[in-house]
Protein backbone atom coordinates (compact mmCIF):
# COMPACT_ATOMS: atom_id res chain seq x y z
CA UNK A 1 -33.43 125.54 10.11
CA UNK A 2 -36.46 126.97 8.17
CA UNK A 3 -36.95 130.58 9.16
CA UNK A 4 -40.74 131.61 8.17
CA UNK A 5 -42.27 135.34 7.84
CA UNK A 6 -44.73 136.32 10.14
CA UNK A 7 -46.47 138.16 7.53
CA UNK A 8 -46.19 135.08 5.38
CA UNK A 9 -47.17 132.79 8.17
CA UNK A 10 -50.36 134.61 9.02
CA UNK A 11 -51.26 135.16 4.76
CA UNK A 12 -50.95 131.47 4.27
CA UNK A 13 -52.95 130.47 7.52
CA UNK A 14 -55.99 133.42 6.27
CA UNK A 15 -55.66 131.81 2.71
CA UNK A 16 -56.35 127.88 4.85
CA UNK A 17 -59.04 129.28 6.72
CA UNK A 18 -60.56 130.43 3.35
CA UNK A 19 -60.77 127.30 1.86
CA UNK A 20 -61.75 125.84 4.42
CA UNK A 21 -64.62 127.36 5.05
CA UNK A 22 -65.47 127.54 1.38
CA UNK A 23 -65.17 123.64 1.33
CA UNK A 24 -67.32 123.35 4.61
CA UNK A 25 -70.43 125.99 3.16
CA UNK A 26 -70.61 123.55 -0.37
CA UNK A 27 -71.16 120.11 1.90
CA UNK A 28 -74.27 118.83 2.19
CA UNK A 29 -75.30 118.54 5.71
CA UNK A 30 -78.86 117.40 5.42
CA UNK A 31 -79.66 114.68 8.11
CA UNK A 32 -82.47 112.61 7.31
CA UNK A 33 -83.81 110.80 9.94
CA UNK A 34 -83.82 106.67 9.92
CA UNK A 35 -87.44 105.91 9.86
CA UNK A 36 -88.97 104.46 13.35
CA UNK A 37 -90.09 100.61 11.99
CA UNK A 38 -93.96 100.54 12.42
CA UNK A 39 -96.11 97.14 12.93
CA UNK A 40 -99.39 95.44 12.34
CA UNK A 41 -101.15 94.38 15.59
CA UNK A 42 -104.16 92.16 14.68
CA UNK A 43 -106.06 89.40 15.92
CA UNK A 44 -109.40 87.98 16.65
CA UNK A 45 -111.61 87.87 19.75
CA UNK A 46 -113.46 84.80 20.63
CA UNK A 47 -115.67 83.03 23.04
CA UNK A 48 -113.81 80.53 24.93
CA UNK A 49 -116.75 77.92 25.39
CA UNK A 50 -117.71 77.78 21.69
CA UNK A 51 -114.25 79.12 20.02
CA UNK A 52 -116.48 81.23 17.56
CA UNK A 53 -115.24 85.12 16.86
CA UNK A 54 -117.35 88.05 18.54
CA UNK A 55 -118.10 90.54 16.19
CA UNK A 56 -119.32 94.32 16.92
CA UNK A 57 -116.87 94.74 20.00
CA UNK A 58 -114.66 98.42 20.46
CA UNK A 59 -111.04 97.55 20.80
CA UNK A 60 -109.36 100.82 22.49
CA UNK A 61 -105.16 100.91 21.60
CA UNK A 62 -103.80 102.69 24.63
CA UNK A 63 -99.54 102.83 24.07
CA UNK A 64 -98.33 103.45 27.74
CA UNK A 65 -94.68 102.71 27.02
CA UNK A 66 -92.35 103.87 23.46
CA UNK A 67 -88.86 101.59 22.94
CA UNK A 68 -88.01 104.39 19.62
CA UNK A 69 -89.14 107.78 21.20
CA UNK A 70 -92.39 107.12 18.97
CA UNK A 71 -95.90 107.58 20.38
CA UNK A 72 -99.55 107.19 18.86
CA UNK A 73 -102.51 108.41 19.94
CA UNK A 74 -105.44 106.01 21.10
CA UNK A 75 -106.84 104.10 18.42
CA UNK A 76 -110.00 102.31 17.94
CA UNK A 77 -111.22 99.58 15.84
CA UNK A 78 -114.42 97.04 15.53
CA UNK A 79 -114.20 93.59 15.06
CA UNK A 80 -115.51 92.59 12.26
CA UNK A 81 -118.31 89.43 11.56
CA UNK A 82 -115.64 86.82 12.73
CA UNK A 83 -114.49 88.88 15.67
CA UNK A 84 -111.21 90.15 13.55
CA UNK A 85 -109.45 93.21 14.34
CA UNK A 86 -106.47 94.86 12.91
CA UNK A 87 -104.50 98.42 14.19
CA UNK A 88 -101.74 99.31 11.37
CA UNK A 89 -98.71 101.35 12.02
CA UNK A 90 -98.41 100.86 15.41
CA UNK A 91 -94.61 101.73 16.85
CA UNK A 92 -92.72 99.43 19.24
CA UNK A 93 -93.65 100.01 22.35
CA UNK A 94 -96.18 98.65 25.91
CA UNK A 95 -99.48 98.92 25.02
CA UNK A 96 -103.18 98.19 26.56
CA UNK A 97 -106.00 96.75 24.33
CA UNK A 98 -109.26 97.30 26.41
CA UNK A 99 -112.34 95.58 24.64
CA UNK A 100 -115.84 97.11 25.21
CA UNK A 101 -119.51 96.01 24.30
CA UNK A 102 -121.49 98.42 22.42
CA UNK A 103 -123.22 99.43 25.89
CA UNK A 104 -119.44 101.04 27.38
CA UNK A 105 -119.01 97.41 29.31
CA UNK A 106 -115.34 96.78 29.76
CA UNK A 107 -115.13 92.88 28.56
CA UNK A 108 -111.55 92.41 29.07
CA UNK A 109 -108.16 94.61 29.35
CA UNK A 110 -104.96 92.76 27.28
CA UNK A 111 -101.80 93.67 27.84
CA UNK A 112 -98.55 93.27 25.74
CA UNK A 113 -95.30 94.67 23.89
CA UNK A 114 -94.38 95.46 20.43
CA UNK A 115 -90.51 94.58 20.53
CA UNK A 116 -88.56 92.53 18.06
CA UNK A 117 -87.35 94.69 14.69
CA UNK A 118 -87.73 91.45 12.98
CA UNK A 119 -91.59 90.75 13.49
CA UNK A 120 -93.39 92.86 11.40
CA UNK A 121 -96.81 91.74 12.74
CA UNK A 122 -98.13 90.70 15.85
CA UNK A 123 -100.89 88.37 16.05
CA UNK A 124 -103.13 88.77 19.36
CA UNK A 125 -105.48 85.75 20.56
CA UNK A 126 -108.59 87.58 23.03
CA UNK A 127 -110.53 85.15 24.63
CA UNK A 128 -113.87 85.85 26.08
């Protein structure tokens, strides 16, 4: 049987630890973080009787929900001369559209959910 030195023993264990932790301080141990997907919410708000757009309307973005830890503040767009509105890098997530008039009139409150990975825009229909 294979009689080892205590002395030896501990020399070649404090040489091991040595190395080791030589090897360990040159890694590189940067994380990076994956980065959370972002999406394009747009759409356009129209009159139901006549089907034409409605332009100079507020559109608040309220997010009450985040599905990736990511949250946005409120946002707030116009719509344009044919009622179109677009919000850009908007996270997945439960959020609240709430449409005014130019006069503070809540017109209509829309609510939906930023979900798949796979869309990378989500087209909204508002109907007046």
């Amino acid at each position: 049987m294979l009689k080892i030195n205590g002395k030896f023993f501990i020399i070649i264990l404090s040489l091991f630890i040595l190395v080791s932790c030589d090897w360990f301080e040159r890694q590189d141990h940067s994380i990076t973080k994956p980065e959370i997907p972002t999406f394009k919410v747009y759409g356009h708000v129209r009159k139901i009787s006549t089907g034409d757009g409605v332009s100079n309307l507020e559109l608040l973005l309220y997010q009450e929900e985040s599905y990736d830890g990511a949250w946005i503040d409120q946002m707030i767009v116009y719509t344009d001369e044919h009622g179109y509105f677009e919000f850009k890098k908007i996270p997945r997530g439960k959020f609240y559209l709430y449409i005014y008039k130019d006069n503070d009139d809540l017109l209509n409150t829309v609510v939906f959910g930023v979900i798949n990975y796979d869309d990378k825009e989500l087209n909204i229909a508002v109907p007046l």
